[in-house]
Protein backbone atom coordinates (compact mmCIF):
# COMPACT_ATOMS: atom_id res chain seq x y z
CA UNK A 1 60.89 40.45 140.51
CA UNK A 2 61.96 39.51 136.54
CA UNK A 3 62.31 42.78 134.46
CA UNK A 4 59.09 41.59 132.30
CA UNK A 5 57.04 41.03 135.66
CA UNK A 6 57.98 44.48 136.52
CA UNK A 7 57.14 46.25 133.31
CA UNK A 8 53.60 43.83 133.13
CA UNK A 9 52.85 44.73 136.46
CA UNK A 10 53.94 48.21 137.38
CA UNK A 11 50.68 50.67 138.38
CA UNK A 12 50.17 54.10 139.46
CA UNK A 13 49.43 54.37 143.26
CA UNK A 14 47.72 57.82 143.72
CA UNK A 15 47.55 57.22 147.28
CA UNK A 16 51.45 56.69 149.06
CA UNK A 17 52.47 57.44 152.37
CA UNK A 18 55.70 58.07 154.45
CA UNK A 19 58.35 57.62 155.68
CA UNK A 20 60.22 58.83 152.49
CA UNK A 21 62.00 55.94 150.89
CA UNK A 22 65.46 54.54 151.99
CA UNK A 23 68.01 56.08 150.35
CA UNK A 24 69.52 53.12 149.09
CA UNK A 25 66.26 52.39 147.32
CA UNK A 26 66.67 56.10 146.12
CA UNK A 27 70.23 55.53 144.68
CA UNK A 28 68.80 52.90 142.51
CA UNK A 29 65.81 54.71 141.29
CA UNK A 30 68.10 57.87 140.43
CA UNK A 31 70.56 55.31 138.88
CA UNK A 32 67.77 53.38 136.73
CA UNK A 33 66.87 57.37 135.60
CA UNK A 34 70.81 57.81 134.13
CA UNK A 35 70.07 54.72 132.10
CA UNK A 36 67.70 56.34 130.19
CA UNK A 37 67.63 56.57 126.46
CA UNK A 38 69.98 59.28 125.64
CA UNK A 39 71.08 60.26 122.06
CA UNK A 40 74.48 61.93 122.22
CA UNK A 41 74.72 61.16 126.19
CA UNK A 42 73.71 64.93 126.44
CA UNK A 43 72.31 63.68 129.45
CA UNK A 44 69.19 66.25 129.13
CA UNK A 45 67.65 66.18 132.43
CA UNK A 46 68.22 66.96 136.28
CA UNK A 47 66.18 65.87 138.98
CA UNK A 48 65.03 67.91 141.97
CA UNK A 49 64.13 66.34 145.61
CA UNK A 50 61.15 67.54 147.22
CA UNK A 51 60.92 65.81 150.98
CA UNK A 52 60.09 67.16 154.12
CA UNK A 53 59.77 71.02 154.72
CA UNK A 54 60.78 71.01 151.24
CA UNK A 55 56.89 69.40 150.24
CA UNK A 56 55.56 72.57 152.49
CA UNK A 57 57.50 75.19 150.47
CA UNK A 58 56.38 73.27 146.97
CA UNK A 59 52.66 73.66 148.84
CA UNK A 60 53.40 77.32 149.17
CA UNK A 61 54.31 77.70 145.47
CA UNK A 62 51.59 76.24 144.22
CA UNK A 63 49.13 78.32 146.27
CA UNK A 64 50.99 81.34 144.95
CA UNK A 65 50.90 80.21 140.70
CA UNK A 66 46.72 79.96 141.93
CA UNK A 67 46.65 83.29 143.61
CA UNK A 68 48.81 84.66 140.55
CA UNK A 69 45.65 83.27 138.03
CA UNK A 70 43.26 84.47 140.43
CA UNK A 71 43.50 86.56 143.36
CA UNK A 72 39.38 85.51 144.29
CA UNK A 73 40.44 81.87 145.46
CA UNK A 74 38.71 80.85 148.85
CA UNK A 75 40.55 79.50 151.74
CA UNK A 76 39.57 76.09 150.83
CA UNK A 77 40.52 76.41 147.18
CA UNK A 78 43.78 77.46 148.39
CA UNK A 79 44.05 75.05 150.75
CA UNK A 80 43.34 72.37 147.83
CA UNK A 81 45.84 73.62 145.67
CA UNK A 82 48.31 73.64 148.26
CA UNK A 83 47.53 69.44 149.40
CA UNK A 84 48.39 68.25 145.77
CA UNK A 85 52.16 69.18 146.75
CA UNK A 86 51.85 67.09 150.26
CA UNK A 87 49.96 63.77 148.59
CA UNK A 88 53.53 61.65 149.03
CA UNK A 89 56.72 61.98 150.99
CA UNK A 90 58.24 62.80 148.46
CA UNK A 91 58.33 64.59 144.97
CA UNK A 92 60.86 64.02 142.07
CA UNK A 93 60.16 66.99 139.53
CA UNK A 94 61.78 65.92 136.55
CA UNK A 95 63.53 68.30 134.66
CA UNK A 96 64.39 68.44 130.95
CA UNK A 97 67.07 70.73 129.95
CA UNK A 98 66.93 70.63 126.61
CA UNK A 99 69.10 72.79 124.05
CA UNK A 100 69.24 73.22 120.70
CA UNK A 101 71.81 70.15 118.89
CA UNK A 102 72.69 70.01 115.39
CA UNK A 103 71.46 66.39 115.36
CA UNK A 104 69.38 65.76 118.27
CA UNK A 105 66.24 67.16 118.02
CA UNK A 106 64.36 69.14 121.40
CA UNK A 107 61.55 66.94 121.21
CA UNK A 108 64.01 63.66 121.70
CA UNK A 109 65.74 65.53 124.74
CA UNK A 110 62.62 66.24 126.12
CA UNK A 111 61.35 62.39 125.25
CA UNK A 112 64.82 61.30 127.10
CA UNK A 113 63.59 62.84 130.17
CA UNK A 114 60.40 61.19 130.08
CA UNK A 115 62.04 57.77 129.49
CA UNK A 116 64.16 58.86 132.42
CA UNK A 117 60.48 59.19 134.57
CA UNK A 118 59.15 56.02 133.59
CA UNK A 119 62.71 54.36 134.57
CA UNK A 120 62.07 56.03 138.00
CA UNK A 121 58.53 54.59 138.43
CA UNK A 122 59.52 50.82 137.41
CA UNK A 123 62.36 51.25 140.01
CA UNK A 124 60.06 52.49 142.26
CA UNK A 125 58.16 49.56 142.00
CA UNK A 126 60.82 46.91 142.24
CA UNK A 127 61.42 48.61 145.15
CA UNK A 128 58.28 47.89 146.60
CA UNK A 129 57.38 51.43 146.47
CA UNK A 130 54.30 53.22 144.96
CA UNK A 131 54.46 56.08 142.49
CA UNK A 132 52.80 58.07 139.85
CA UNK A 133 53.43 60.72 137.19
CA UNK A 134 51.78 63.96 137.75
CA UNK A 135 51.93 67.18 135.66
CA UNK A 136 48.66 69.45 135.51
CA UNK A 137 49.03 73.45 135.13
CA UNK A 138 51.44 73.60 138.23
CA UNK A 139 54.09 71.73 135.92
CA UNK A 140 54.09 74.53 133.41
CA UNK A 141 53.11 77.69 135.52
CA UNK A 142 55.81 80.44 135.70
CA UNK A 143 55.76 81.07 139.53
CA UNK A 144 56.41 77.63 139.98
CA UNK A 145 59.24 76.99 137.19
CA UNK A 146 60.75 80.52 138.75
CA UNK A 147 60.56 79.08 142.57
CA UNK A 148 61.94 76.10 141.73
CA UNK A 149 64.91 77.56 139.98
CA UNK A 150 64.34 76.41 136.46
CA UNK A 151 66.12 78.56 133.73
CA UNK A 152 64.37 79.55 130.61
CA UNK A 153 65.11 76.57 128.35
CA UNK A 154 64.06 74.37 130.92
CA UNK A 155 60.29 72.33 131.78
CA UNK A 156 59.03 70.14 133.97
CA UNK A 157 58.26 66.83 132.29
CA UNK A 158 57.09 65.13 135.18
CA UNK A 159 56.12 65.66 139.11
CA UNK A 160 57.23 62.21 140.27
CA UNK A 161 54.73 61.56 143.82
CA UNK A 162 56.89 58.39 145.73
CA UNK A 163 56.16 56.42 148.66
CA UNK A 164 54.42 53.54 150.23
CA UNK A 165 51.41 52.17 148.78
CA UNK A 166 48.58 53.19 150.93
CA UNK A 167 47.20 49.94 149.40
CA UNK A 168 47.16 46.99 147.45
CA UNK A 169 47.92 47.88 143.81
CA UNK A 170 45.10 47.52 141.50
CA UNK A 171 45.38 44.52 138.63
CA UNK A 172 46.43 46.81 135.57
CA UNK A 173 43.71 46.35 133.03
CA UNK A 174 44.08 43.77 130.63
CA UNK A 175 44.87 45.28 127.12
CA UNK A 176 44.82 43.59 123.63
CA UNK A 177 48.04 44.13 122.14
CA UNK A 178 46.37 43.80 118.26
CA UNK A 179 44.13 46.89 119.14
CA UNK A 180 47.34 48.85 119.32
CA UNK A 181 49.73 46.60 116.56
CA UNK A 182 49.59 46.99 113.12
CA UNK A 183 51.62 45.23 110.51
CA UNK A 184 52.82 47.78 107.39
């Protein structure tokens, strides 16, 4: 696959499934992360590697962040907060460690490490592999960020979910590039 038939055809797959992927397809999705944009090569992010009992002890943080917000949560609520860790394989979190620079402002770091997760997911899917980028309140709630060993200048930017498509991808919808292009 060309680089432009990548980027044109790349989709999120909400639904992946095991085994985790090969870990030479994981060097290169790691690698295509270090190639990121990166003003000052401060290199502002770290990635951690969430597979196998791993994914169960991610399941058991998340239950405890709920039961932290609210100690009334049914069995199956906690039981459905504790599946969204165990919907792939595997799960990237992307990190962004971001510190004050006399020229490089937070928000860039922290926009590195998002250009880092997208270079992930178009890796992922020249591997052959199905992905998506998932935050929602577990990717900013203390008990997580404190079980997963994040200091205090640190934040999730992304919960990468990677595996095998379930599926056939979807067609991505077709978008007019003048509804989004202005000339100045």
């Amino acid at each position: 696959m060309d680089a432009i038939d990548n980027l044109l055809s790349r989709v999120s797959h909400s639904k992946v499934v095991g085994p985790v992927p090969s870990e030479q397809a994981l060097d290169s999705i790691f690698k295509a992360a270090l190639r990121a944009p990166d003003h000052g090569q401060l290199r502002p992010w770290r990635f951690l590697r969430i597979e196998g009992e791993s994914l169960n002890r991610l399941a058991e943080l998340f239950e405890a962040a709920a039961v932290a917000d609210s100690r009334e949560l049914s069995q199956e609520e906690r039981a459905s907060v504790r599946s969204k860790a165990l919907r792939a394989p595997l799960v990237i979190a992307v990190v962004s460690r971001a510190l004050p620079h006399p020229k490089i402002p937070l928000l860039e770091q922290d926009l590195s490490a998002g250009a880092a997760s997208h270079a992930m997911l178009l890796a992922a899917h020249a591997e052959g592999l199905g992905a998506i980028w998932r935050t929602g309140p577990m990717a900013t709630h203390p008990v997580v960020l404190r079980g997963l060993g994040l200091e205090a200048h640190e934040k999730i930017i992304a919960f990468l979910y990677v595996g095998h498509p379930q599926s056939a991808a979807r067609q991505p919808k077709e978008l007019n590039v003048d509804d989004f292009v202005q000339r100045w």
